[in-house]
Protein backbone atom coordinates (compact mmCIF):
# COMPACT_ATOMS: atom_id res chain seq x y z
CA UNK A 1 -8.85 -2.26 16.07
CA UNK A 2 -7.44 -4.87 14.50
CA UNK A 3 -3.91 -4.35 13.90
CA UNK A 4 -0.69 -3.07 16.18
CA UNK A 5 1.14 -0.17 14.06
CA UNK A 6 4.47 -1.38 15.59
CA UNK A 7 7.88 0.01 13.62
CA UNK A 8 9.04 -2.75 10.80
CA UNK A 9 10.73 -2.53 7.66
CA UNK A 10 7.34 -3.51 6.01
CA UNK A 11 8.51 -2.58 2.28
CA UNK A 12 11.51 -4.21 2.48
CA UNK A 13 10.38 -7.15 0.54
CA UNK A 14 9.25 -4.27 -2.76
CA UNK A 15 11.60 -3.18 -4.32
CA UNK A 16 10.68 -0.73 -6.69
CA UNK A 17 11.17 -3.39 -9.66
CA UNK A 18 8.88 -5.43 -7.50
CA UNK A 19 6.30 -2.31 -8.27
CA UNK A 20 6.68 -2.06 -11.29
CA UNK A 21 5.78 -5.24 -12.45
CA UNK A 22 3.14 -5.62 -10.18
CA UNK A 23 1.66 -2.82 -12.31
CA UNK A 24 2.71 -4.45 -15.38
CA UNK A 25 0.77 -7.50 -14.56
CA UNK A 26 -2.15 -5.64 -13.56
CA UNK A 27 -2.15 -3.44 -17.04
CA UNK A 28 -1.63 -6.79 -18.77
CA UNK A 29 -4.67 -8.60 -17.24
CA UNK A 30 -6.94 -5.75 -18.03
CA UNK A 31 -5.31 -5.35 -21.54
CA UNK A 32 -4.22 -1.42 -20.69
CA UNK A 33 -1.20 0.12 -21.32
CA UNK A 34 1.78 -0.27 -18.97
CA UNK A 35 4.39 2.86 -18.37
CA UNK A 36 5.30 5.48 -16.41
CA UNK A 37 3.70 9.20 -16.23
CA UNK A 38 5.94 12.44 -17.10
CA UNK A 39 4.88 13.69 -13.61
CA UNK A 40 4.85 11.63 -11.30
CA UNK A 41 7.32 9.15 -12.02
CA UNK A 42 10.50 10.48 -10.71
CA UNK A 43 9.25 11.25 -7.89
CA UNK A 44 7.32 8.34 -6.67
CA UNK A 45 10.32 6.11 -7.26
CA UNK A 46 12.84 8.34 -5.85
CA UNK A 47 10.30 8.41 -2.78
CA UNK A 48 9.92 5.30 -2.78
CA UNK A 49 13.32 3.45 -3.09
CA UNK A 50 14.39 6.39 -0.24
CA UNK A 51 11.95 4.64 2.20
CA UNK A 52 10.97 1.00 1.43
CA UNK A 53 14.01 -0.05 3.73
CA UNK A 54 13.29 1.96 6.71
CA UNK A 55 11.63 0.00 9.90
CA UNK A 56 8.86 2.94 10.22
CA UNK A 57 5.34 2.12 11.93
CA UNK A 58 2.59 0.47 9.59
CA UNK A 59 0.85 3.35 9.39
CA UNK A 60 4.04 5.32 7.65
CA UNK A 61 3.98 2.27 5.08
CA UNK A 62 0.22 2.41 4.80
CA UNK A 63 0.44 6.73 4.07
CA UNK A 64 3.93 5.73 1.68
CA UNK A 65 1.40 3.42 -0.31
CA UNK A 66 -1.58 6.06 -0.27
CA UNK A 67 1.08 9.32 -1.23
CA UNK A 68 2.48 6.62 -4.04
CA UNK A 69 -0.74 5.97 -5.93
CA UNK A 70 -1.85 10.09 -5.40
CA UNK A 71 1.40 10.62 -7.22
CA UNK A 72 0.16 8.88 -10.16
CA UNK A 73 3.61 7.35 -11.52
CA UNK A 74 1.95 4.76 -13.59
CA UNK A 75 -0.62 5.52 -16.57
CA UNK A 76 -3.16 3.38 -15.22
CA UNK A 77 -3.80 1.16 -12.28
CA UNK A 78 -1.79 2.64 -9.36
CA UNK A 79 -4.80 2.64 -6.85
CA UNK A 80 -4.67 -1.19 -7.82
CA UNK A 81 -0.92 -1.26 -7.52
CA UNK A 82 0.01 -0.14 -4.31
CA UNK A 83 -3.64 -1.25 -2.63
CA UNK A 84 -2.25 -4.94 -3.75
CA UNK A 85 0.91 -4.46 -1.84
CA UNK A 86 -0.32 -2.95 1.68
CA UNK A 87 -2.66 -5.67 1.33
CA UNK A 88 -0.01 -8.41 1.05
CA UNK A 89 1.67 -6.67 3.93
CA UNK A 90 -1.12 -6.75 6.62
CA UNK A 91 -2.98 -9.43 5.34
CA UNK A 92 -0.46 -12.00 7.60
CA UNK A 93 -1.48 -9.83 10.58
CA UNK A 94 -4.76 -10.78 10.33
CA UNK A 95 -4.46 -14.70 10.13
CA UNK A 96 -5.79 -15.09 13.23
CA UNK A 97 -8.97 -13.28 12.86
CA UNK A 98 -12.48 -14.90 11.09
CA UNK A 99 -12.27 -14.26 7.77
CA UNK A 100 -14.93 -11.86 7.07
CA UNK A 101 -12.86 -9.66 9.77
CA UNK A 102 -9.45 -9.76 7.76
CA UNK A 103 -11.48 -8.97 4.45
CA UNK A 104 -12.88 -5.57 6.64
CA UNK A 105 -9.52 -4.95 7.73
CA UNK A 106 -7.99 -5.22 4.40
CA UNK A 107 -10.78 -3.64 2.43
CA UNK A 108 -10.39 -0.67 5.19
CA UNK A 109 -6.97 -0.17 4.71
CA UNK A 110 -7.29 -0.27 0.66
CA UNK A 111 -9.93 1.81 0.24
CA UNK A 112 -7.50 4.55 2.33
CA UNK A 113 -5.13 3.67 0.34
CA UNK A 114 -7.17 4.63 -2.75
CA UNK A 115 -8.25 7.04 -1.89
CA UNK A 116 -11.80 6.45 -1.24
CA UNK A 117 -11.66 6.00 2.56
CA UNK A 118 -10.93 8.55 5.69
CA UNK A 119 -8.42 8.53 8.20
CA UNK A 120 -10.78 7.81 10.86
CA UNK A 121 -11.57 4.28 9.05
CA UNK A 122 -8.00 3.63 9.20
CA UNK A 123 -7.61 4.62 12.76
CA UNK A 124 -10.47 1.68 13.97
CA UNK A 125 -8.78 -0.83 12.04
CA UNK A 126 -5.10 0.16 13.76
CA UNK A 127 -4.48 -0.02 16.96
CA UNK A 128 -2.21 2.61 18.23
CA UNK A 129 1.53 1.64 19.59
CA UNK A 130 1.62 2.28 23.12
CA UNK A 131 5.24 2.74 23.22
């Protein structure tokens, strides 16, 4: 329990632009092709630029990331992609934790966000708002 999921505009700072070329750069430095999907597209961004504004609790942000990379708008690296932004997001939460705690926490969080990881996993690295 390692972080407070207390209600902030935690997107605010990515715009969808901002996502996009975070995915650029990450097609570019593995060489793979950068562009959007026919199915997924659409409807990631117009998910997407409905929500990053809102002040929501970081759990909402952490479940937009996770429902934005399922969505596959991107035709490769969108696990990558939106695990790189939660990450920048929490990762100044943790500051004042030993370092080998903030890499659990953030490797928690991204491998939900991928995919790869439970709920439950999620739920011992957040602690719960008591309001």
């Amino acid at each position: 329990m390692l972080v407070r999921d207390s209600d902030s505009a935690w997107l605010a700072h990515v715009s969808w632009n901002d996502v996009q070329y975070i995915n650029k750069e990450l097609c570019a430095k593995r060489n793979a092709f950068h562009g959007p999907t026919s199915d997924g597209y659409d409807e990631t961004k117009e998910r997407w630029e409905a929500s990053y504004l809102l002040v929501m609790p970081l759990t909402r942000a952490i479940e937009l990331c996770r429902m934005s990379h399922r969505r596959q708008p991107f035709c490769f690296y969108n696990g990558n992609t939106f695990v790189a932004i939660i990450r920048d997001v929490v990762r100044p939460l943790l500051r004042h934790l030993e370092h080998s705690v903030q890499d659990h926490a953030l490797n928690a969080i991204g491998a939900y966000v991928a995919g790869t990881s439970s709920r439950e996993v999620l739920r011992e690295v957040i602690v719960e708002s008591l309001t």
